[in-house]
N, C-alpha and C. Protein backbone atom coordinates (compact mmCIF):
# COMPACT_ATOMS: atom_id res chain seq x y z
N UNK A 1 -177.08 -98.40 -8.72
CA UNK A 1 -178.15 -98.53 -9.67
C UNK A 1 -178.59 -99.98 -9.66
N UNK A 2 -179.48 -100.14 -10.03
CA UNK A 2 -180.59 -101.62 -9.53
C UNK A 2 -180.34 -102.25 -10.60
N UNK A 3 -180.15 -103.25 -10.91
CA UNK A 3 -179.63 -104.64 -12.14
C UNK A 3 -180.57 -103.79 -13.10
N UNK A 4 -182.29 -104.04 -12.85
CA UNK A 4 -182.89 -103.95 -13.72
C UNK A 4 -182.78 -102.31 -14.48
N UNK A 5 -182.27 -101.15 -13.75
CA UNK A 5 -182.59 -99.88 -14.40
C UNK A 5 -181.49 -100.10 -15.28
N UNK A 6 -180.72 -100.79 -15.02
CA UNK A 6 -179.23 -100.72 -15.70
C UNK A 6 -179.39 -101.31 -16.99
N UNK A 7 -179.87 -102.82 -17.01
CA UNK A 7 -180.26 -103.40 -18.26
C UNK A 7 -181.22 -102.18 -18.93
N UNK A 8 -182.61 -101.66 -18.28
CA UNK A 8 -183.43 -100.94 -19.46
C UNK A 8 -182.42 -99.79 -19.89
N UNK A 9 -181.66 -99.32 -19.24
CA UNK A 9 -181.01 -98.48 -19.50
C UNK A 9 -180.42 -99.03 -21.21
N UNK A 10 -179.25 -100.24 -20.87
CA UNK A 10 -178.84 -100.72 -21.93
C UNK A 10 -179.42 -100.87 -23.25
N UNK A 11 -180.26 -101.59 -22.79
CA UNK A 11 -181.71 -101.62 -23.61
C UNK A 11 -182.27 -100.21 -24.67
N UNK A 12 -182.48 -99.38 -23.95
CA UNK A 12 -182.92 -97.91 -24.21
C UNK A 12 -181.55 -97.70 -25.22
N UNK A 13 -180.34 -97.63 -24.65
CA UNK A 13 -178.78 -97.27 -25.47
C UNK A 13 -179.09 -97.86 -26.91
N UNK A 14 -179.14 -98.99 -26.78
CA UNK A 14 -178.93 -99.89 -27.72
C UNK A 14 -180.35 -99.48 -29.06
N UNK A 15 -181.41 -99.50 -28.21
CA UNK A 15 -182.37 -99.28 -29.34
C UNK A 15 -182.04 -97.84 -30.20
N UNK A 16 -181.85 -97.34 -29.44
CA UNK A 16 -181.11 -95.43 -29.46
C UNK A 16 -180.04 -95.74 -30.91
N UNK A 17 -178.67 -96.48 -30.19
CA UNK A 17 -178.26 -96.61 -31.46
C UNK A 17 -178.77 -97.50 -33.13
N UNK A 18 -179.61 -98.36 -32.42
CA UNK A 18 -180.42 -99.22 -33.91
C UNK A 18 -180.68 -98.16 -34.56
N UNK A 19 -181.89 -97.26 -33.99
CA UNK A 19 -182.65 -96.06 -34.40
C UNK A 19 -181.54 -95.14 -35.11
N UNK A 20 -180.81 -94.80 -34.63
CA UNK A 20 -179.98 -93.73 -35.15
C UNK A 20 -179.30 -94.49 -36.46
N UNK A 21 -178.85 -95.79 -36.61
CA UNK A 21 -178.15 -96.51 -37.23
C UNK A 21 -179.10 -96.34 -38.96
N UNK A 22 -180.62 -96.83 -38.21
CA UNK A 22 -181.84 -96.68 -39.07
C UNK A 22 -181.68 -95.32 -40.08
N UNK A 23 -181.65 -94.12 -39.38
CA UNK A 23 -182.14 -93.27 -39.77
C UNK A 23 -181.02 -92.56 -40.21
N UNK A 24 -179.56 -92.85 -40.20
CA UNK A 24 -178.78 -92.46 -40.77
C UNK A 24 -178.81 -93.19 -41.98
N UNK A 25 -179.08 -94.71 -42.08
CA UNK A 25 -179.34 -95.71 -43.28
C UNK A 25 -180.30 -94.83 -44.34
N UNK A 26 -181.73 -94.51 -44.14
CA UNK A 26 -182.70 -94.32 -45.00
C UNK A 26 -182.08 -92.46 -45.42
N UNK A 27 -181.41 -92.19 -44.23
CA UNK A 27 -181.05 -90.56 -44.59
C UNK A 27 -179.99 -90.90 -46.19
N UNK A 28 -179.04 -92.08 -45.83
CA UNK A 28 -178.20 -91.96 -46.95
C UNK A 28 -179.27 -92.42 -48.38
N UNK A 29 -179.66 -93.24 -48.03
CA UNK A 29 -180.57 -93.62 -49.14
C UNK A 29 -181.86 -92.48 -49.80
N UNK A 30 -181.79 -91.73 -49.18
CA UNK A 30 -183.09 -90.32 -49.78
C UNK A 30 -181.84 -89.76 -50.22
N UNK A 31 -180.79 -89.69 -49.78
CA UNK A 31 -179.55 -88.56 -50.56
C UNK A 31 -179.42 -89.39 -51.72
N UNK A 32 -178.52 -90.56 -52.06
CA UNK A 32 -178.74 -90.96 -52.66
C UNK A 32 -179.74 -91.24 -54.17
N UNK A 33 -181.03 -91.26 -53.59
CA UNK A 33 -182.61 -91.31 -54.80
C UNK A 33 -182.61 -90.05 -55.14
N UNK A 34 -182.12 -89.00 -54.45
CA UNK A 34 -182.14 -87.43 -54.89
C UNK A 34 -181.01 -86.77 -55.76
N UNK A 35 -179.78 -87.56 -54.99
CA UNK A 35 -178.57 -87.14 -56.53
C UNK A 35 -179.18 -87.55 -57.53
N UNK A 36 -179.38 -89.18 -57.52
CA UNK A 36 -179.92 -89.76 -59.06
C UNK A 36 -181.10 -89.32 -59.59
N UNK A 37 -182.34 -88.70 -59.00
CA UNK A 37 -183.34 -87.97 -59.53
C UNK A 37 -182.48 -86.52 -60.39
N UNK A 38 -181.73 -85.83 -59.35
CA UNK A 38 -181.46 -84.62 -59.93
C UNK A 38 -180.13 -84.90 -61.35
N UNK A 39 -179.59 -86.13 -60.89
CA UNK A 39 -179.08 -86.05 -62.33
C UNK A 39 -179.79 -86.45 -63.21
N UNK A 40 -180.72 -87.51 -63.25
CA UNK A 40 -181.95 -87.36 -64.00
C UNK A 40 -182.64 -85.95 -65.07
N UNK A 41 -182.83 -85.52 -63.81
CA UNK A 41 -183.28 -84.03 -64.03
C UNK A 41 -182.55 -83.74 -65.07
N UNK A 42 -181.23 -83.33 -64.92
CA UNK A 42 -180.12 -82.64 -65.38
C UNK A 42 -179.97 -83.36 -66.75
N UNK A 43 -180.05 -84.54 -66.94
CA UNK A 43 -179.56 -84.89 -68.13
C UNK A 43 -181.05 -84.80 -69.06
N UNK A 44 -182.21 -84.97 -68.66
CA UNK A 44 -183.23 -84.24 -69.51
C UNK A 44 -183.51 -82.82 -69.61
N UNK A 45 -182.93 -81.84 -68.93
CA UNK A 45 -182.72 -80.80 -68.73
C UNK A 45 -181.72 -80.66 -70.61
N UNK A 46 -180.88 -81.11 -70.16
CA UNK A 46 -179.43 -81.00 -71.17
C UNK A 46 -179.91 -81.25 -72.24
N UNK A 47 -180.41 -82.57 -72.38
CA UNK A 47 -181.19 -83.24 -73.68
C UNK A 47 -182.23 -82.59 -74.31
N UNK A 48 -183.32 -81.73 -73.58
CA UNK A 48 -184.19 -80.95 -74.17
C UNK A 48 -183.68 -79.75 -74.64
N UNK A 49 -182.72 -78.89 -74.10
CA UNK A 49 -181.82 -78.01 -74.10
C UNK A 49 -180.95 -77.87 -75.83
N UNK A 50 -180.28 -78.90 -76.10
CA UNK A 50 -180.10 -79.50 -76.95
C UNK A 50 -180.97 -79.72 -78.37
N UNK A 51 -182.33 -80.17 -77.74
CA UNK A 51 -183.33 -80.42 -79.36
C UNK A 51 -183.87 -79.29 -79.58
N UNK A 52 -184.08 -78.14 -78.17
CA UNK A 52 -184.52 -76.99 -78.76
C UNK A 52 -183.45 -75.93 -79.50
N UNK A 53 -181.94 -76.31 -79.27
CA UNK A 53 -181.04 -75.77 -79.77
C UNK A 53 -181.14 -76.16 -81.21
N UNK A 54 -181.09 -77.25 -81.49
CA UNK A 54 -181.34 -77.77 -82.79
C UNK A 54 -182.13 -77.65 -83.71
N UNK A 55 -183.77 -77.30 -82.60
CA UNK A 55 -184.57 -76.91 -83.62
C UNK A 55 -184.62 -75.11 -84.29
N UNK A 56 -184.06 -74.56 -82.87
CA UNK A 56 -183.40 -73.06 -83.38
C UNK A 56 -182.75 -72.93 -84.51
N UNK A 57 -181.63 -73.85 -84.45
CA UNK A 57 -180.69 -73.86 -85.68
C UNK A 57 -181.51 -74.57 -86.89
N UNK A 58 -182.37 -75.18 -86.92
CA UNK A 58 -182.97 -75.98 -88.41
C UNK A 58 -183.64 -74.53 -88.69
N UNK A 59 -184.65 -74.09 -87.44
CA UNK A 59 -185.72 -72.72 -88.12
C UNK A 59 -184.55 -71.47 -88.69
N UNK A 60 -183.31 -71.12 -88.08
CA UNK A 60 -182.89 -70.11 -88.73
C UNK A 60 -182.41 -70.24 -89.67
N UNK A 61 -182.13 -71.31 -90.42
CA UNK A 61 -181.53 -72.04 -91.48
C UNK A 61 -182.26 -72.26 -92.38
N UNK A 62 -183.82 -72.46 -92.12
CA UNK A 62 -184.95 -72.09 -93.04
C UNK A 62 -185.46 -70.71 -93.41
N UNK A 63 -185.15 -70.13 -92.23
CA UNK A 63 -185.49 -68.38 -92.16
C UNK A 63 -184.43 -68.01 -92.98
N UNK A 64 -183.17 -68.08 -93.25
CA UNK A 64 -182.24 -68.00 -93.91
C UNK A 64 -182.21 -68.00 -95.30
N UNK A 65 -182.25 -69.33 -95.50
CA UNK A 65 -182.92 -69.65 -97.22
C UNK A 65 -183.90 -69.26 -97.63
N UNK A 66 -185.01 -69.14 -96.84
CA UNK A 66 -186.12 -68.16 -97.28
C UNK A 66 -186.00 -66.72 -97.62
N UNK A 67 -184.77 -65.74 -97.05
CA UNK A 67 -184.51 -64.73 -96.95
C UNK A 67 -183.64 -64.41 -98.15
N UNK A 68 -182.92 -65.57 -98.51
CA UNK A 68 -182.19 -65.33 -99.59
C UNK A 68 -182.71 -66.04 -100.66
N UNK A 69 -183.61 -66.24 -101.12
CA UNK A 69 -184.74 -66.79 -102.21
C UNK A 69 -184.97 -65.66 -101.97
N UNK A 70 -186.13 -64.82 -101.50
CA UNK A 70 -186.76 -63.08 -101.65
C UNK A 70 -185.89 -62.00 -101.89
N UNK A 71 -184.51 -62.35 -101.33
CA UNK A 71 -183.46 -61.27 -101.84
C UNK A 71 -183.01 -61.23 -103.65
N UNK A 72 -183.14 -62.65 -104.09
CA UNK A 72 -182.78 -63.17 -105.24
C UNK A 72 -183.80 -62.83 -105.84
N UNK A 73 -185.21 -63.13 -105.93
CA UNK A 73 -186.47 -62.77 -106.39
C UNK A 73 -186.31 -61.08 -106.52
N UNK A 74 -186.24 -60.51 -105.86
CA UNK A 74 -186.35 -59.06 -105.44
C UNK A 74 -185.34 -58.57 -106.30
N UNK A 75 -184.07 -58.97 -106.39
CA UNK A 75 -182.77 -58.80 -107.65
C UNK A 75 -183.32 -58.76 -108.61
N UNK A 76 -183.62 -59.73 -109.18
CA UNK A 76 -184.36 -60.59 -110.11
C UNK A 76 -185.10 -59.32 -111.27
N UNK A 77 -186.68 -59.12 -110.08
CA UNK A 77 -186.99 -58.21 -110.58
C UNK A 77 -186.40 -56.80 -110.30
N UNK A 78 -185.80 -55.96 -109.69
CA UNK A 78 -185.40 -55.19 -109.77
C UNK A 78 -184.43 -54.91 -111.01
N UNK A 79 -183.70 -56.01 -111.42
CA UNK A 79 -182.83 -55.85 -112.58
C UNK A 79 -183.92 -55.74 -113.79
N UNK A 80 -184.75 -56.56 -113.88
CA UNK A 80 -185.86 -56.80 -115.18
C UNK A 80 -186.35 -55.26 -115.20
N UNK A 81 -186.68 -54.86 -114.33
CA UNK A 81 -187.23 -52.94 -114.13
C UNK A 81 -185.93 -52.29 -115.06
N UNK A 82 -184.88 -52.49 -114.74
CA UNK A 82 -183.98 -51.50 -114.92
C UNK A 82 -184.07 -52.01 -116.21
N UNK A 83 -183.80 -52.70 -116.61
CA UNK A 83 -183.36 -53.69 -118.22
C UNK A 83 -184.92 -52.48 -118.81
N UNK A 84 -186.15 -52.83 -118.43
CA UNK A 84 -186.81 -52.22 -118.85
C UNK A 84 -187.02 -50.60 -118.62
N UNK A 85 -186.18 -49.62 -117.71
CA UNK A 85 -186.42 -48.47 -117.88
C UNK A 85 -185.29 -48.03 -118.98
N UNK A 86 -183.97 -48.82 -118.86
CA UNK A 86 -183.28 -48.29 -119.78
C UNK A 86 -183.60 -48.72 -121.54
N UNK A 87 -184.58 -49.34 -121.64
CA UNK A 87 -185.05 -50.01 -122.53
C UNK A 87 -186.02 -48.69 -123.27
N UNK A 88 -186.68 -47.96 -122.76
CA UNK A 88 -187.67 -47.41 -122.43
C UNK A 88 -186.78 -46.26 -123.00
N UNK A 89 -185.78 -45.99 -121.96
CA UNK A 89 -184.82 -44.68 -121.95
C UNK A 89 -184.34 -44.66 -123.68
N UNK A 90 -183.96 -45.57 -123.83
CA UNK A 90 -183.24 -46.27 -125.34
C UNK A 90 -184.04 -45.44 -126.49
N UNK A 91 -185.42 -46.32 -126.32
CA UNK A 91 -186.66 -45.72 -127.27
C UNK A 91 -186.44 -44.36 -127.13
N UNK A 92 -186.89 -43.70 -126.15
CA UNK A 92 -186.89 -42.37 -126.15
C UNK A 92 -185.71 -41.55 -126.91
N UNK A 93 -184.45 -41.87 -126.38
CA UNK A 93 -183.58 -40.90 -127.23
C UNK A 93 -183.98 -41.42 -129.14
N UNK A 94 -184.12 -42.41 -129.24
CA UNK A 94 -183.57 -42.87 -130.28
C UNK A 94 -185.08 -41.44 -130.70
N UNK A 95 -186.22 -41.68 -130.50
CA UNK A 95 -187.44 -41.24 -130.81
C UNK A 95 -186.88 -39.37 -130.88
N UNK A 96 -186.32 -38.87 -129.85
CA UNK A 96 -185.46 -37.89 -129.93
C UNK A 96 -184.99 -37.50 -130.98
N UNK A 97 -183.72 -38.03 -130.82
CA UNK A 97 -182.64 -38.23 -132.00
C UNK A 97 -183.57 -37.91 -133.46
N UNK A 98 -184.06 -38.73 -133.58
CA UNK A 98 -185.14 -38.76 -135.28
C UNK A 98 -186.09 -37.64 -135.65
N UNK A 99 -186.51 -37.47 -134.11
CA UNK A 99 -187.19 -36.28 -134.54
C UNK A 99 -186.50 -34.84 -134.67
N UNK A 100 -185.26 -34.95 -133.89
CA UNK A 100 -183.80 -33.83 -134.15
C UNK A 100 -184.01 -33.31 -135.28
N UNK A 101 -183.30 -35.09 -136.11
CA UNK A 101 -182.76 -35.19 -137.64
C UNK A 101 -184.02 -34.42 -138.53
N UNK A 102 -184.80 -34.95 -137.67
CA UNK A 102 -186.25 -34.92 -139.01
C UNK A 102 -186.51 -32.87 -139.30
N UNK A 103 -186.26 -32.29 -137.82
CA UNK A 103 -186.67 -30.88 -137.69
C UNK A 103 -185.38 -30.23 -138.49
N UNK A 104 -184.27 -30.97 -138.25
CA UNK A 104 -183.01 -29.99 -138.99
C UNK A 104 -183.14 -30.24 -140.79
N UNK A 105 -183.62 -31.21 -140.83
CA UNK A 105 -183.78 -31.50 -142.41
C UNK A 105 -184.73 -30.11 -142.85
N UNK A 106 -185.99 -30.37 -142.28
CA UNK A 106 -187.52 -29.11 -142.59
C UNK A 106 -186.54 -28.31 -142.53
N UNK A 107 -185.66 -27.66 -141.47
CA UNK A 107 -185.28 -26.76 -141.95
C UNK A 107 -184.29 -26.31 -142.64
N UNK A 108 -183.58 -27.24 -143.06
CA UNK A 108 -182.24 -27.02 -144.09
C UNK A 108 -183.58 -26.37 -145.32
N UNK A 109 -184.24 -27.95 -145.32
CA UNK A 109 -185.15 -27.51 -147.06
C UNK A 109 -185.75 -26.22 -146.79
N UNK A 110 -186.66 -25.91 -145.96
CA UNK A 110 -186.87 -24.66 -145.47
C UNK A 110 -186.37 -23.45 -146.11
N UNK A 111 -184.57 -23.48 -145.39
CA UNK A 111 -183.60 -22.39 -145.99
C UNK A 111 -183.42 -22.79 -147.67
N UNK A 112 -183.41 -24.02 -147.78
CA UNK A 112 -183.27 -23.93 -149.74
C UNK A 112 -184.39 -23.19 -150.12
N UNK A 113 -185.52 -23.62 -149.90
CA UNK A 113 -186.60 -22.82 -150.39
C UNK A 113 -186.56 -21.49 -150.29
N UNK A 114 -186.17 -20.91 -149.17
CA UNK A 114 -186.03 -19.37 -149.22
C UNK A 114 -185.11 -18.97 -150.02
N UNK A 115 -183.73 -19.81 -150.04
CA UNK A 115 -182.84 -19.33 -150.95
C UNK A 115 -183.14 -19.17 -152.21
N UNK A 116 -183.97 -19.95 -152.88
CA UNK A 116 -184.44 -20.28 -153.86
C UNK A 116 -185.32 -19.11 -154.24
N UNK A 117 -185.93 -18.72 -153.59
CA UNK A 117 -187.53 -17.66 -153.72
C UNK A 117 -186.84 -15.93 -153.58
């Protein structure tokens, strides 16, 4: 082989390995910018993950107390109904009752009068 094919040869080797040296360099460095992007990613991933968890838990916690305010309200009046049907119920017998008394009296006097006549 001729001095000179030998040197370009070398030459050619050598740039071969720069190049490869290169491109294994920038290969580690894109791996590199890409773990740290994707943990990036990942930790705003996590972090948003997180405030929407939080805001889940504040809304059902309002949905909550809201639910039990209308359950309480709804007691509330439902008891006031009853207070007032048995209230109602009350009147009635008593209104009953009197008018019982009142018909057995007419007719006790009733029977005096006949006894009487």
């Amino acid at each position: 082989m001729a001095p000179e094919a030998a040197e370009a040869e070398s030459v050619i080797a050598e740039e071969a390995a720069e190049a490869e040296s290169v491109i294994a360099e920038e290969a580690a460095e894109a791996e590199s910018v890409i773990a740290e992007e994707a943990a990036e990613a990942e930790s705003v991933i996590a972090q948003e993950a997180a405030e929407a968890e939080s805001v889940i838990a504040e809304e059902a916690a309002e949905a909550e107390s809201v639910i039990a305010e209308e359950a309480a309200e709804a007691e509330s009046v439902i008891a006031e109904e009853a207070a007032e049907v048995q209230m109602k119920q009350s009147i009635e017998h008593e209104r009953t009752t009197t008018a019982a008394a009142v018909i057995r009296q007419l007719s006790n006097d009733l029977k005096d009068e006949d006894e009487r006549n």
